[in-house]
Protein backbone atom coordinates (compact mmCIF):
# COMPACT_ATOMS: atom_id res chain seq x y z
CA UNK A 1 -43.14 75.11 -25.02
CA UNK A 2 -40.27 77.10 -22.96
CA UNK A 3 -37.14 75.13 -22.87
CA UNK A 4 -35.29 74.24 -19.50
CA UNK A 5 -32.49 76.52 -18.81
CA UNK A 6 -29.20 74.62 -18.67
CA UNK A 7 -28.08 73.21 -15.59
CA UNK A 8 -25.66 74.82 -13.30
CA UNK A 9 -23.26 71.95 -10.91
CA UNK A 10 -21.27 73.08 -7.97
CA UNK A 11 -17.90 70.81 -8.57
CA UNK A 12 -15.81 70.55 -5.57
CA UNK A 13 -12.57 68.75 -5.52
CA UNK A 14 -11.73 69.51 -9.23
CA UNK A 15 -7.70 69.37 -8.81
CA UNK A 16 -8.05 65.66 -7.62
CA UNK A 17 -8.05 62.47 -9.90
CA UNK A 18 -11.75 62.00 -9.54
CA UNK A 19 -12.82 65.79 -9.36
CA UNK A 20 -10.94 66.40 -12.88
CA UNK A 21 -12.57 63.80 -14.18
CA UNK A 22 -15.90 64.30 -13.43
CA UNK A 23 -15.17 68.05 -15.23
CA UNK A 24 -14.09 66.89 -17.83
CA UNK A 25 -16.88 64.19 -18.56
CA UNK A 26 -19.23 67.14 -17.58
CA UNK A 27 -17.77 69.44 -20.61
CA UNK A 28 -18.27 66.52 -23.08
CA UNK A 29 -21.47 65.68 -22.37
CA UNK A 30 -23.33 68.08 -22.40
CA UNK A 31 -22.42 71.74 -24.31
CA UNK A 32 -24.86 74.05 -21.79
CA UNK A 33 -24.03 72.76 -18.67
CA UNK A 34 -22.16 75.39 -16.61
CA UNK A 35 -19.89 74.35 -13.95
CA UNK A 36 -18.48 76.02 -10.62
CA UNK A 37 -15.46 74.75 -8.96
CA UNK A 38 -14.47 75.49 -5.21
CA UNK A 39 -11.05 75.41 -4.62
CA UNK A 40 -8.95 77.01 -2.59
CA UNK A 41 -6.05 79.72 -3.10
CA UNK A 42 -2.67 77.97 -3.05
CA UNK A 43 0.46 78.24 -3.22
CA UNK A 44 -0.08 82.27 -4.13
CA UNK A 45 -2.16 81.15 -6.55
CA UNK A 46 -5.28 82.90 -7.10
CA UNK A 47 -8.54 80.52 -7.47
CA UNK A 48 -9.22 81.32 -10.70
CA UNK A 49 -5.40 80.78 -11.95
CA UNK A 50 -5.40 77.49 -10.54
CA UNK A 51 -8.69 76.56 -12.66
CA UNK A 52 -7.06 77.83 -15.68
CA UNK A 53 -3.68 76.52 -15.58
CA UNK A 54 -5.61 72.78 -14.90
CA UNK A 55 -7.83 73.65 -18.15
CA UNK A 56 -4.78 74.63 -19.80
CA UNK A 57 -2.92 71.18 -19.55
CA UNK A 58 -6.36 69.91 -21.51
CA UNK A 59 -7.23 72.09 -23.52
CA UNK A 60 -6.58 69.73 -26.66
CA UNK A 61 -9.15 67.58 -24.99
CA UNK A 62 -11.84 69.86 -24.65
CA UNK A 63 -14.77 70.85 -26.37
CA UNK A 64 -14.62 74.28 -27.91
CA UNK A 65 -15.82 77.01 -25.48
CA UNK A 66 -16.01 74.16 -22.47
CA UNK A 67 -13.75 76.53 -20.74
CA UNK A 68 -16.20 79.53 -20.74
CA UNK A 69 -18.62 77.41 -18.94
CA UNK A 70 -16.56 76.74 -15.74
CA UNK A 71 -16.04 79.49 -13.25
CA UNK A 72 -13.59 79.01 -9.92
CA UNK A 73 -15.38 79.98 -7.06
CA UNK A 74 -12.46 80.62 -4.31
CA UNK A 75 -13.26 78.60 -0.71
CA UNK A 76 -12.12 75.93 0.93
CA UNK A 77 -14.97 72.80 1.86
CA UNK A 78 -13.27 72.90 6.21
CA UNK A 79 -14.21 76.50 6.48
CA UNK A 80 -17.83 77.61 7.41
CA UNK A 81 -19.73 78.39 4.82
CA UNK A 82 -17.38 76.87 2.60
CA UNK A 83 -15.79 79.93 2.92
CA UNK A 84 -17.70 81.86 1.06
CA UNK A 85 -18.51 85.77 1.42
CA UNK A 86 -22.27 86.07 2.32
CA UNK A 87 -22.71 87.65 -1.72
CA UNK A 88 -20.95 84.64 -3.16
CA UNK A 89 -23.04 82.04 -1.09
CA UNK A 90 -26.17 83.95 -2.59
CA UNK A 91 -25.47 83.89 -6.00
CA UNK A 92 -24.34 79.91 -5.94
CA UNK A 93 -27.56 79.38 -4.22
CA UNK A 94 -29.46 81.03 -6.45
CA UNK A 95 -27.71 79.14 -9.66
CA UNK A 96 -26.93 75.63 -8.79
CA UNK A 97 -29.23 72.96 -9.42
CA UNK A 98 -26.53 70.55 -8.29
CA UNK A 99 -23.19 70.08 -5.83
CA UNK A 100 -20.76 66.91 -6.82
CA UNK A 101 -18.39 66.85 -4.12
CA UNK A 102 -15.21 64.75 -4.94
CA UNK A 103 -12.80 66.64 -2.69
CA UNK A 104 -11.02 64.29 0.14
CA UNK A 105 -7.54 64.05 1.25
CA UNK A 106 -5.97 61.10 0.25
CA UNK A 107 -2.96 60.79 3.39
CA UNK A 108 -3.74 58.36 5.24
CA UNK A 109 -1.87 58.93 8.08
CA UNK A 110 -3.68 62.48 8.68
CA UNK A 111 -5.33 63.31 12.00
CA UNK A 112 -8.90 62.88 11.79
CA UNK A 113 -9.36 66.25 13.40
């Protein structure tokens, strides 16, 4: 009987309270699942440097390898496309079985436009 390939989750808002979270219980439970997180350059801060510097802080925490199983993916959720290059948005589409979105802004005195 073929086995189910593990599951691949599209994790947005992973430098937020619930977003880091939500990784984190997702690298304990369950040791295939692979995990791509949006976020956005910041700060001169590439994507992918962001992602490791938050995985850094846990590291302690974290199941061995967990951090070979997550992969930045640089956009931002207010752009089109999430803003994505038409090759990225192909390959997540291709590989996710899943999107958790946790990203939000939490000022509440923000425009709503």
């Amino acid at each position: 009987m073929p086995t189910a390939r593990p599951e691949t989750i599209l994790l947005t808002g992973v430098t937020g309270f619930l977003g880091r979270h939500l990784l984190w219980s997702f690298l304990r439970r369950d040791a295939d699942t692979k995990i791509h997180c949006l976020l956005r350059p910041e700060n001169g801060c590439r994507a992918d440097q962001r992602l490791q510097t938050l995985i850094a802080r846990h590291r302690d925490t974290l199941p061995a390898g967990a951090s070979a199983r997550c992969h930045a993916v640089s956009g931002d959720i207010v752009a089109p496309d999430l803003g994505l290059d038409s090759g990225a948005r192909e390959r997540l589409l291709g590989e996710v079985d899943r999107i958790v979105h946790c990203a939000a802004t939490v000022e509440f005195d923000t425009p709503l436009a």
